[in-house]
Protein backbone atom coordinates (compact mmCIF):
# COMPACT_ATOMS: atom_id res chain seq x y z
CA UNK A 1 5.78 -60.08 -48.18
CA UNK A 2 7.84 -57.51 -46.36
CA UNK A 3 7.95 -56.86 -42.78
CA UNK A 4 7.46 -53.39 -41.24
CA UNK A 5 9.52 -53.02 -38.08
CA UNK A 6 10.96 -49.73 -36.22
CA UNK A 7 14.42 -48.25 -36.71
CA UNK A 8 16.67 -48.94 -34.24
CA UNK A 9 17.08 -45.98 -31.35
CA UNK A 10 19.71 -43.99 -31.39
CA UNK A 11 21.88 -44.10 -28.92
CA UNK A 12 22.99 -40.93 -26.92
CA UNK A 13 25.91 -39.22 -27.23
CA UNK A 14 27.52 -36.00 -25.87
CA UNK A 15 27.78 -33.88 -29.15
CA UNK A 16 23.99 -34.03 -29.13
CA UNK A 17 23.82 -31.73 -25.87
CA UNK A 18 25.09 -29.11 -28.44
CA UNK A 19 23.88 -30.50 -31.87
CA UNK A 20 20.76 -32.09 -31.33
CA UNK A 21 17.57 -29.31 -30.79
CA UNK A 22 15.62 -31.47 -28.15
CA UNK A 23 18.62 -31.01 -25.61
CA UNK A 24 20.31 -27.99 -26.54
CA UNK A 25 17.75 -25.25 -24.94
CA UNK A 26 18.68 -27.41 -21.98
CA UNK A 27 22.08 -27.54 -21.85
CA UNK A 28 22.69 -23.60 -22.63
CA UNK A 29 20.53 -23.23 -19.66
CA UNK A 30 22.55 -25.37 -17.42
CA UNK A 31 25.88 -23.96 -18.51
CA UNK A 32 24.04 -20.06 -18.01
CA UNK A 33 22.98 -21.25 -14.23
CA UNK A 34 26.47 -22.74 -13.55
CA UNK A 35 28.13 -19.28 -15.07
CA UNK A 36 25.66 -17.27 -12.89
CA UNK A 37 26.55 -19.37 -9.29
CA UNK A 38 30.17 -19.25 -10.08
CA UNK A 39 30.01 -15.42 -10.47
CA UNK A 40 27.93 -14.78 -7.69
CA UNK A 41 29.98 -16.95 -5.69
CA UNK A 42 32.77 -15.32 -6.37
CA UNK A 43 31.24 -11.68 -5.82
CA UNK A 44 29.92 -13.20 -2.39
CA UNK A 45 33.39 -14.37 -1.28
CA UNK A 46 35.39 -11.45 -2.94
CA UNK A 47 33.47 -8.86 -0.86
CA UNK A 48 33.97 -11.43 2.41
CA UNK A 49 37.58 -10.83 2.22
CA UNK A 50 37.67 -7.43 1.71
CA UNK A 51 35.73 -7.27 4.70
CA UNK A 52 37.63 -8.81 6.81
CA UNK A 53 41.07 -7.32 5.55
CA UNK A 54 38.40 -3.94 6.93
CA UNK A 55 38.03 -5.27 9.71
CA UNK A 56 34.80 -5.19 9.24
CA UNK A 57 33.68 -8.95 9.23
CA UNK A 58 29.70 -9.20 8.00
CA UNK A 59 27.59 -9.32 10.58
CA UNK A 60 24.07 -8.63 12.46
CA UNK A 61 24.81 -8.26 16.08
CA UNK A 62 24.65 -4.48 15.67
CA UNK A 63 20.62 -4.67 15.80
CA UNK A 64 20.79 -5.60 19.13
CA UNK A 65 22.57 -2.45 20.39
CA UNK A 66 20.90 0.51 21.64
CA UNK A 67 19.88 2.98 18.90
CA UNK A 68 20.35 6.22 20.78
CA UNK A 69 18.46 8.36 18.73
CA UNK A 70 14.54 9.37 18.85
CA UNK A 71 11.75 8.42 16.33
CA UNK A 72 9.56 11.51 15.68
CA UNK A 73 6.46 9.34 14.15
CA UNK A 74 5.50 5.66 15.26
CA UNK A 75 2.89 3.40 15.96
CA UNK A 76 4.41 1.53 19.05
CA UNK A 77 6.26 2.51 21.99
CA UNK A 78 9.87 3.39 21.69
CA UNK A 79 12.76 5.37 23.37
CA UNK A 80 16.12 5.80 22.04
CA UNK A 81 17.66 3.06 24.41
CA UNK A 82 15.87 0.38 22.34
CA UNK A 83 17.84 -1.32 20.13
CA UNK A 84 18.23 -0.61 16.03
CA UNK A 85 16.43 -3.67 15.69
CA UNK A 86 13.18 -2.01 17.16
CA UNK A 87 13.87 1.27 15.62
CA UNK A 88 13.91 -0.76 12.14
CA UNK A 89 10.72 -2.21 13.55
CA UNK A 90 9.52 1.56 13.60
CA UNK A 91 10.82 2.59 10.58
CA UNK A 92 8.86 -0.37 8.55
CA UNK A 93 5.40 0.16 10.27
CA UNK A 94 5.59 3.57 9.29
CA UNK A 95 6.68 2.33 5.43
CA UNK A 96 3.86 0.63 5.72
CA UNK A 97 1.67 2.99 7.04
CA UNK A 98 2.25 5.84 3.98
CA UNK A 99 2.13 2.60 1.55
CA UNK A 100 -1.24 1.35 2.74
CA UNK A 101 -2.65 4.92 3.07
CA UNK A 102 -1.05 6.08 -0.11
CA UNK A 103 -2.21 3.07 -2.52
CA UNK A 104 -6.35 3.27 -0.81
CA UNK A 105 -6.35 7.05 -1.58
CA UNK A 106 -4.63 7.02 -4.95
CA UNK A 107 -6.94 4.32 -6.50
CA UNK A 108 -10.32 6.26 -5.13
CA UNK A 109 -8.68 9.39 -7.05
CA UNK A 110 -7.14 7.75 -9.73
CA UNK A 111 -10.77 5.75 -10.49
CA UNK A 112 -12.71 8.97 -10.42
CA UNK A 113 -10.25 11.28 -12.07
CA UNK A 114 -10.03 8.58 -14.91
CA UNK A 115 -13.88 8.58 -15.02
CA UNK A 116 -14.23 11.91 -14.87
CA UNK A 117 -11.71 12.75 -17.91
CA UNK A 118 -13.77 11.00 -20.08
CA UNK A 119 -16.74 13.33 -19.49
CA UNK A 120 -18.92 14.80 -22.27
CA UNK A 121 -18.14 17.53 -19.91
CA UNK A 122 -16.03 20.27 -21.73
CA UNK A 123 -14.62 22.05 -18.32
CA UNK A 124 -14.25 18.83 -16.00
CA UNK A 125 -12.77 16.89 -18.63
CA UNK A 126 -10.69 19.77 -19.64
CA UNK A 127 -9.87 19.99 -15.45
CA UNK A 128 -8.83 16.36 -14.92
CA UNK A 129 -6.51 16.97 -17.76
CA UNK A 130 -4.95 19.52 -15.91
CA UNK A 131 -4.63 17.20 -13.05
CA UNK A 132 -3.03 14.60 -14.46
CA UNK A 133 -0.07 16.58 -16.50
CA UNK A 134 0.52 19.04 -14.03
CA UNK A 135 1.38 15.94 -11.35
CA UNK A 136 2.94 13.28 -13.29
CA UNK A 137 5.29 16.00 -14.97
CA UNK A 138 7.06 17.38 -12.18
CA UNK A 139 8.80 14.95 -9.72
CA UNK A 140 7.16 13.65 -7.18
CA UNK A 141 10.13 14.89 -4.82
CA UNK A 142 9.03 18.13 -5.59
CA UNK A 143 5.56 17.58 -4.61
CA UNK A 144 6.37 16.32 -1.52
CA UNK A 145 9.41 19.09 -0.26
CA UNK A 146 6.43 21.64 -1.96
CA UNK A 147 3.19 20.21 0.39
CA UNK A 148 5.68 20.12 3.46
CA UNK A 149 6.51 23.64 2.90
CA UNK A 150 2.76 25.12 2.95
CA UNK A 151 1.81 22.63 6.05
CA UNK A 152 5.42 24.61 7.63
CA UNK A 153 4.70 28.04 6.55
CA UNK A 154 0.87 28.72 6.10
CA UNK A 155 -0.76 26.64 9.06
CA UNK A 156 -1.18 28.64 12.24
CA UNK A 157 1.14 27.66 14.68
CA UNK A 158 -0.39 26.85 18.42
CA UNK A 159 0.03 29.72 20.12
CA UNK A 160 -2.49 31.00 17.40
CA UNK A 161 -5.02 29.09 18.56
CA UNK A 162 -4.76 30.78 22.29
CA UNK A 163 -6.58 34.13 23.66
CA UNK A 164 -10.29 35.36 23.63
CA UNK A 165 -10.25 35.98 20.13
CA UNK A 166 -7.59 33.58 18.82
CA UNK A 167 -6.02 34.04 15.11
CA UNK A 168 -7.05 30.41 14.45
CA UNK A 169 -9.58 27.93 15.35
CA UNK A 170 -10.18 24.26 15.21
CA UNK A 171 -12.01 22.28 12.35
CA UNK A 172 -15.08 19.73 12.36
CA UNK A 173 -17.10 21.63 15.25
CA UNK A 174 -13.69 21.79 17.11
CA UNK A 175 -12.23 18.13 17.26
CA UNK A 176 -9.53 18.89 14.61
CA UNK A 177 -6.49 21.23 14.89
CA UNK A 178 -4.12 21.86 12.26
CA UNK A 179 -1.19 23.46 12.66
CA UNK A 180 2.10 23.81 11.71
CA UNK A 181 3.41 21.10 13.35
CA UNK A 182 0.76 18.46 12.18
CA UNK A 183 -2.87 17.81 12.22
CA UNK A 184 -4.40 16.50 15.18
CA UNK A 185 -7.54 14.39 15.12
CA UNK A 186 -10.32 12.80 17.94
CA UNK A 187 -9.05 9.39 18.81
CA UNK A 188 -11.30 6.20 19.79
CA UNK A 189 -11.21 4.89 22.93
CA UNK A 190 -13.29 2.02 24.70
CA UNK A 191 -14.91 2.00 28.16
CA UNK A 192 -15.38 -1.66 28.27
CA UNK A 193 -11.99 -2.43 26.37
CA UNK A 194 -11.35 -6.29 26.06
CA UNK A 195 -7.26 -5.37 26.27
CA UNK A 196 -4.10 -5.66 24.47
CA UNK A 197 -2.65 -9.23 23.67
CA UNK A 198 1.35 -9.17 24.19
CA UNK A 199 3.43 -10.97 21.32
CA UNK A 200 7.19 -11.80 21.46
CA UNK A 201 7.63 -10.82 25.09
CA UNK A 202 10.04 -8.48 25.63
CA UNK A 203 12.10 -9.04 23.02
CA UNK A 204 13.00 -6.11 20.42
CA UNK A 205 9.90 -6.79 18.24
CA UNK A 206 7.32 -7.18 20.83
CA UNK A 207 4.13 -5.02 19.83
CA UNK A 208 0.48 -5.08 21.65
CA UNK A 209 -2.04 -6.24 19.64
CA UNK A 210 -5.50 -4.55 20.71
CA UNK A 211 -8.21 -6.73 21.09
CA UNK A 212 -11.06 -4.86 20.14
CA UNK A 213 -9.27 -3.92 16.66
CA UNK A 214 -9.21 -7.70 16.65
CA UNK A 215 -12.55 -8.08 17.88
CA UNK A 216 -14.39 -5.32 14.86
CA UNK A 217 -11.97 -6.68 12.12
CA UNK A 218 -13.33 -10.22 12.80
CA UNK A 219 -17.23 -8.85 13.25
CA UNK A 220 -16.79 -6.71 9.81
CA UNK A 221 -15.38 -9.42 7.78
CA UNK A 222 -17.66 -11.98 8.91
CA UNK A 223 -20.42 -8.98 8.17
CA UNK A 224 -19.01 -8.85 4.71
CA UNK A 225 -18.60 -12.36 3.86
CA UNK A 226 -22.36 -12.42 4.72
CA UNK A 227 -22.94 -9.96 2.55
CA UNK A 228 -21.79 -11.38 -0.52
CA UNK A 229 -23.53 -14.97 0.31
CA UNK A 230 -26.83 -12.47 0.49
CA UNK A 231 -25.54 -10.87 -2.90
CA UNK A 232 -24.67 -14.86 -4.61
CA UNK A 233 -27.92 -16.23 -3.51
CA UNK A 234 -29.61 -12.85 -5.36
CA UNK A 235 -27.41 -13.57 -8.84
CA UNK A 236 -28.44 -16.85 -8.73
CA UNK A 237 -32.35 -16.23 -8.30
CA UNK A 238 -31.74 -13.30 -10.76
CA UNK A 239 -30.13 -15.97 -13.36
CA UNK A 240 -32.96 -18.73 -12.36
CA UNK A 241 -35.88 -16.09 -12.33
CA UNK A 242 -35.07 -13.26 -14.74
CA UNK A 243 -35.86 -10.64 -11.57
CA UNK A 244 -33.26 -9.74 -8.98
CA UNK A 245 -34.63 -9.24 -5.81
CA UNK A 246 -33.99 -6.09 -3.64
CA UNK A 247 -31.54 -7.16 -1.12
CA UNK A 248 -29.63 -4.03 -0.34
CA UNK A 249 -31.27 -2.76 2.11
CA UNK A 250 -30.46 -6.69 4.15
CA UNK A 251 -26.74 -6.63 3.02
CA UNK A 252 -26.28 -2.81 4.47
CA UNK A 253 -27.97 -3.69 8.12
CA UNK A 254 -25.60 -7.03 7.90
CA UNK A 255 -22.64 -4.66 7.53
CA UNK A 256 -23.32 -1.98 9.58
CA UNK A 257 -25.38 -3.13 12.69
CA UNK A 258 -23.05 -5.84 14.34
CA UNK A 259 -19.95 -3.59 14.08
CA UNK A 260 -21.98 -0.66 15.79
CA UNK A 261 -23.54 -3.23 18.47
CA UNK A 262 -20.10 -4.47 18.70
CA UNK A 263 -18.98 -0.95 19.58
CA UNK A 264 -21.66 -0.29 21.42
CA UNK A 265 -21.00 -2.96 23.59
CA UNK A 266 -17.14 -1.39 24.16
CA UNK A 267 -18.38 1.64 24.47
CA UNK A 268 -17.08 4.00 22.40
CA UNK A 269 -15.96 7.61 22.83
CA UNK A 270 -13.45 10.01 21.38
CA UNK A 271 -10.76 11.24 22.81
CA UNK A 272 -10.13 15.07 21.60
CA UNK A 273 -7.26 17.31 21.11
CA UNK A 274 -6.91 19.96 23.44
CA UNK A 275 -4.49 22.99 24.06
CA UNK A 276 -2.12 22.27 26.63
CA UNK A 277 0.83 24.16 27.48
CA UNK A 278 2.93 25.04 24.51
CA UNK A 279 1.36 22.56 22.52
CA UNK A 280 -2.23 20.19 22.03
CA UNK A 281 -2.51 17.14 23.99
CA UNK A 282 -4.57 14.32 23.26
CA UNK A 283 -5.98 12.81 19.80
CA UNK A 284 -3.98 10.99 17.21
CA UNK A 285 -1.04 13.28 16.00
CA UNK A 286 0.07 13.26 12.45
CA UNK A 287 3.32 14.99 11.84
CA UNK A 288 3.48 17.36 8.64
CA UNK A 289 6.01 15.35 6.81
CA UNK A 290 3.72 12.28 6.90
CA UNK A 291 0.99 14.67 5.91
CA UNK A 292 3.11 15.89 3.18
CA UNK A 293 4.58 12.14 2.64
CA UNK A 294 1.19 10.99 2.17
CA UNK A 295 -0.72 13.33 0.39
CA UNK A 296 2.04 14.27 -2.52
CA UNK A 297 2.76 10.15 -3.26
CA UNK A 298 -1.55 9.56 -3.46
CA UNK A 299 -1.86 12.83 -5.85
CA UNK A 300 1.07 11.75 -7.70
CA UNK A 301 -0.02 8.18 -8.26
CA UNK A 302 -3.57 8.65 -8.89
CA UNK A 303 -2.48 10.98 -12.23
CA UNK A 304 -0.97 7.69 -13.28
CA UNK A 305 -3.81 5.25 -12.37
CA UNK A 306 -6.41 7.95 -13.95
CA UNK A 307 -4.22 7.53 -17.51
CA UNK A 308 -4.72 3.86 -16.77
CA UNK A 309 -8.13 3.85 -15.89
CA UNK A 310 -9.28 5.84 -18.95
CA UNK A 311 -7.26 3.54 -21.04
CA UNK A 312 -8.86 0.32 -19.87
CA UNK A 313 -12.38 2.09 -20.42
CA UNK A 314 -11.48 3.06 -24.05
CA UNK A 315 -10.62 -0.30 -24.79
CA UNK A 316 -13.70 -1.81 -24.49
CA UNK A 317 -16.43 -1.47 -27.88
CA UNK A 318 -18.81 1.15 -27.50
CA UNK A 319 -21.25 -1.37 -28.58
CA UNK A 320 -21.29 -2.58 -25.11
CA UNK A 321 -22.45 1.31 -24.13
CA UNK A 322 -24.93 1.41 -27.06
CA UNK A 323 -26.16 -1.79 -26.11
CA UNK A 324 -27.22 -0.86 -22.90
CA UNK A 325 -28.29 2.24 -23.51
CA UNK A 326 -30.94 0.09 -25.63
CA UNK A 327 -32.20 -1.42 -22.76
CA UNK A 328 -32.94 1.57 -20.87
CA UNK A 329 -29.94 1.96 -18.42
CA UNK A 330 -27.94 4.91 -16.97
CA UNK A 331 -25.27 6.41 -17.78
CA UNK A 332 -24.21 5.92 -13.90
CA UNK A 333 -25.45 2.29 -14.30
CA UNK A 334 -23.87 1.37 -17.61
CA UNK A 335 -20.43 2.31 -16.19
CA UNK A 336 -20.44 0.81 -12.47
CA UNK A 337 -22.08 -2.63 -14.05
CA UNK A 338 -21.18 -2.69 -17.64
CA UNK A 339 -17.68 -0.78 -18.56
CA UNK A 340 -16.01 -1.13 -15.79
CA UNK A 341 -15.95 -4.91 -14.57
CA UNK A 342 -15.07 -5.71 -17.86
CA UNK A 343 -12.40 -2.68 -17.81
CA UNK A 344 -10.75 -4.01 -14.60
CA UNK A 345 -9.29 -6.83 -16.27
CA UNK A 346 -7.15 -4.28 -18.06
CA UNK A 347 -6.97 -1.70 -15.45
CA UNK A 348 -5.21 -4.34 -12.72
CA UNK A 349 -2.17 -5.33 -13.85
CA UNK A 350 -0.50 -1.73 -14.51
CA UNK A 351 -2.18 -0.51 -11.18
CA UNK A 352 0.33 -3.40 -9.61
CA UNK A 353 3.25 -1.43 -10.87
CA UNK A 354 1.86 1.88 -9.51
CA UNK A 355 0.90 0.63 -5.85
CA UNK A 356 4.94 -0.73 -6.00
CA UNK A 357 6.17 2.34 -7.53
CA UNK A 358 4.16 4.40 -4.81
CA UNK A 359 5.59 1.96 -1.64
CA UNK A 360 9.36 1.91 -2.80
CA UNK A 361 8.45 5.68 -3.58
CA UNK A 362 8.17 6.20 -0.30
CA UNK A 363 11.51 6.07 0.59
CA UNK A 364 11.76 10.23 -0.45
CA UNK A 365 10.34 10.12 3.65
CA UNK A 366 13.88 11.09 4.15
CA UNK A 367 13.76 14.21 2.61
CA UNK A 368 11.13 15.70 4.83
CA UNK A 369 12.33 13.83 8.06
CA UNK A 370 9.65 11.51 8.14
CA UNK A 371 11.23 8.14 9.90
CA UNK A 372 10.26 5.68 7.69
CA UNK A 373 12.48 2.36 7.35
CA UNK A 374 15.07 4.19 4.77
CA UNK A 375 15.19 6.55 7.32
CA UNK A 376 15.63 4.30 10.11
CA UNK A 377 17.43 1.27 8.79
CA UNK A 378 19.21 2.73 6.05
CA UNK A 379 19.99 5.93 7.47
CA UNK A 380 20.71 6.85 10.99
CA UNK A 381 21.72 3.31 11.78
CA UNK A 382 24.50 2.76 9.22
CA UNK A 383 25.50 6.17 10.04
CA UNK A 384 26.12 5.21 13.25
CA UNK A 385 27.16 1.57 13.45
CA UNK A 386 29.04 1.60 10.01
CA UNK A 387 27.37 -1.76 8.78
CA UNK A 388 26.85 -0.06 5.41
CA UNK A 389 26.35 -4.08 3.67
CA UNK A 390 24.40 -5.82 5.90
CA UNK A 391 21.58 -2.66 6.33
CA UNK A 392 21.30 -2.10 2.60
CA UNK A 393 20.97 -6.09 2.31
CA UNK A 394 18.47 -6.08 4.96
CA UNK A 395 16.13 -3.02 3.52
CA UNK A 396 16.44 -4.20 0.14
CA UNK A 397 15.09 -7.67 1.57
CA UNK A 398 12.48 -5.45 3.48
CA UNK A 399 11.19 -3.70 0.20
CA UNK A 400 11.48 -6.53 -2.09
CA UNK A 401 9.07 -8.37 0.71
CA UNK A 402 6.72 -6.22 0.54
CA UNK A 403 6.44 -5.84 -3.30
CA UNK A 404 6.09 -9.24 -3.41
CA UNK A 405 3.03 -9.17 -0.82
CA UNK A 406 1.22 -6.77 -2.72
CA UNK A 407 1.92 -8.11 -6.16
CA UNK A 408 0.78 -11.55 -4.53
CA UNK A 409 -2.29 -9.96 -3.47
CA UNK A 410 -3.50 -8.24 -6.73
CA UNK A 411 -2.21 -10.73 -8.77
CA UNK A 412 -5.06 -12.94 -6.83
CA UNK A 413 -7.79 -10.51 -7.57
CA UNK A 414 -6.88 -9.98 -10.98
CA UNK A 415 -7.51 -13.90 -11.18
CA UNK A 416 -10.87 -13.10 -9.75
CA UNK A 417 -12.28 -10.39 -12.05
CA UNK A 418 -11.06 -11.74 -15.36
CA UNK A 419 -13.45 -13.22 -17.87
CA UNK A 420 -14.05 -16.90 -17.92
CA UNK A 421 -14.04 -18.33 -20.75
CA UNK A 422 -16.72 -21.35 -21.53
């Protein structure tokens, strides 16, 4: 009778890192990361020395130096004795101001215009069409140089609006003036304001945090979170009962009527744009080139998202139109609760490259002298202190940052309006 019994293990040796499959994956990709540290190592401490031979030895104490120049556009106080470290501070609220703007307005366009192009609709269809390769064929440079120049050289200037019978008025039952310097509209302010809140002292990033901004933001999110338990509770009676009961009319008063008692309660008014001298006074003031900034970089984009959005609606079965058109529903309907959510799982991830595409995009600032952190940063300050390195290496840090944020961000709602599987 024989006896079954194991072959002996073999033992290891070092001509199986190369020879033997289970560790040679593994051992090209150790020799591949050494290669790559040695070679950045040596690009690192190659451009050191030169450096230093410059005279020029790497380093960041230039951002606490005074920037001596002015920032036309900003969103907190600044002077041009503040430090480059403050004017970078400038320079990346306003990034993110054109980014945030630019990305909201592009996908409300881009949705619709992609909607709209797939119309039975010979003209609008035909129209949207026009849209889309008439913007994303010319550079978006252009665009922007091209809206900059009509804000310049068609809007009355303010000496227009002057006089008995002046050559140009103001918009929106006079509370908005546009002119050839920028576009001034009403600004809210509070009676019973709860204050600012002070962060970081007075160092070069302080900032004031207002705290009834704080105080709506935290009304209107608890609002909506409310809003969707209303809305869960209704899907799950709908999936228990077969019949969904009417709750919107509850979910809108949730939303709506504790951020208006809430302003109520600061008392709200507006604080309007007025003709003062050689110029208007008062309102929020937004200069051309942000105008311009803005509006080409959301027209631009939203061609792209409406090629994207039409894409993601053509790939799913017209079945799941004919289907329910068989039970009775709208054309309106089928789309917002039928082609769409199940659209948006293909429609998210190449809107991530557009809303990056759009921010980094908005770096062109430069070209209409909007002072964005390119402008800022990367432009006057190297200029001026010569630290060509370290404020390249800072904005790139800056911009890959942010990409990351947002790709973070819709990368986590692309996770929540997949399909899941059972």
């Amino acid at each position: 009778m024989s006896i079954l019994t194991d072959p002996p293990k073999e033992s290891f040796r070092l001509s199986m890192l190369i020879y033997d499959t289970r560790f040679r994956s593994a051992t090209i990709q150790v020799v591949a990361l050494i290669g790559f540290l040695i070679l950045g190592g040596w690009l690192i401490s190659n451009t050191a020395q030169n450096l230093v031979e410059l005279g020029k030895e790497p380093s960041f104490g230039f951002l606490n130096e005074p920037a001596g120049y002015d920032i036309n556009q900003r969103l907190l106080e600044y002077d041009n004795q503040n430090t480059h470290l403050r004017a970078a501070l400038i320079g990346l609220l306003n990034t993110l101001l054109v980014a945030v703007m630019g990305c909201v307005t592009a996908s409300v366009l881009g949705v619709v215009i992609g909607v709209l192009r797939l119309s039975p609709n010979w003209l609008i269809s035909r129209i949207m069409t026009v849209y889309v390769e008439m913007f994303r064929n010319v550079p978006v440079l252009l665009w922007i140089v091209f809206i900059n120049a009509i804000m310049i050289e068609t809007m009355p200037a303010p000496r227009d609006f002057r006089g008995e019978t002046p050559e140009a008025t103001m918009k929106l039952m006079d509370t908005v003036a546009i002119t050839n310097r920028g576009v001034y509209v009403p600004e809210p302010l509070f009676t019973n304001s709860l204050g600012d809140v002070h962060l970081f002292g007075n160092s070069s990033l302080r900032f004031d945090v207002s705290l009834d901004l704080l105080a709506l933001l935290l009304v209107l999110g608890a609002s909506l979170f409310a809003s969707a338990k209303i809305r869960s509770n209704a899907d799950k009676t709908q999936e228990a009962t077969g019949v969904r009961p009417t709750t919107w009319h509850i979910r809108t008063a949730v939303v709506v009527l504790p951020s208006v008692l809430l302003l109520m309660f600061l008392g709200l008014h507006w604080g309007y744009p007025a003709l003062k001298g050689f110029n208007f006074q008062g309102g929020t003031y937004m200069r051309n080139s942000l105008i311009a900034l803005w509006l080409a970089l959301s027209l631009y984009t939203a061609a792209f998202i409406a090629e994207i959005v039409r894409g993601g609606i053509l790939a799913i079965s017209k079945g799941q139109t004919e289907a329910a058109s068989a039970l009775g529903m709208r054309s309106n309907r089928i789309m917002n609760l039928v082609i769409l959510p199940q659209a948006l799982r293909i429609i998210i991830p190449p809107m991530i490259s557009q809303f990056l595409n759009l921010t980094k995009n908005s770096s062109l600032a430069i070209a209409v002298g909007y002072m964005d952190l390119t402008g800022t940063l990367m432009g006057i300050t190297m200029n001026q202190t010569g630290r060509e390195l370290e404020t390249v290496l800072l904005g790139m840090l800056v911009y890959l940052t942010i990409s990351l944020i947002i790709s973070g961000v819709m990368n986590l709602y692309n996770k929540r309006v997949k399909l899941v599987e059972r």
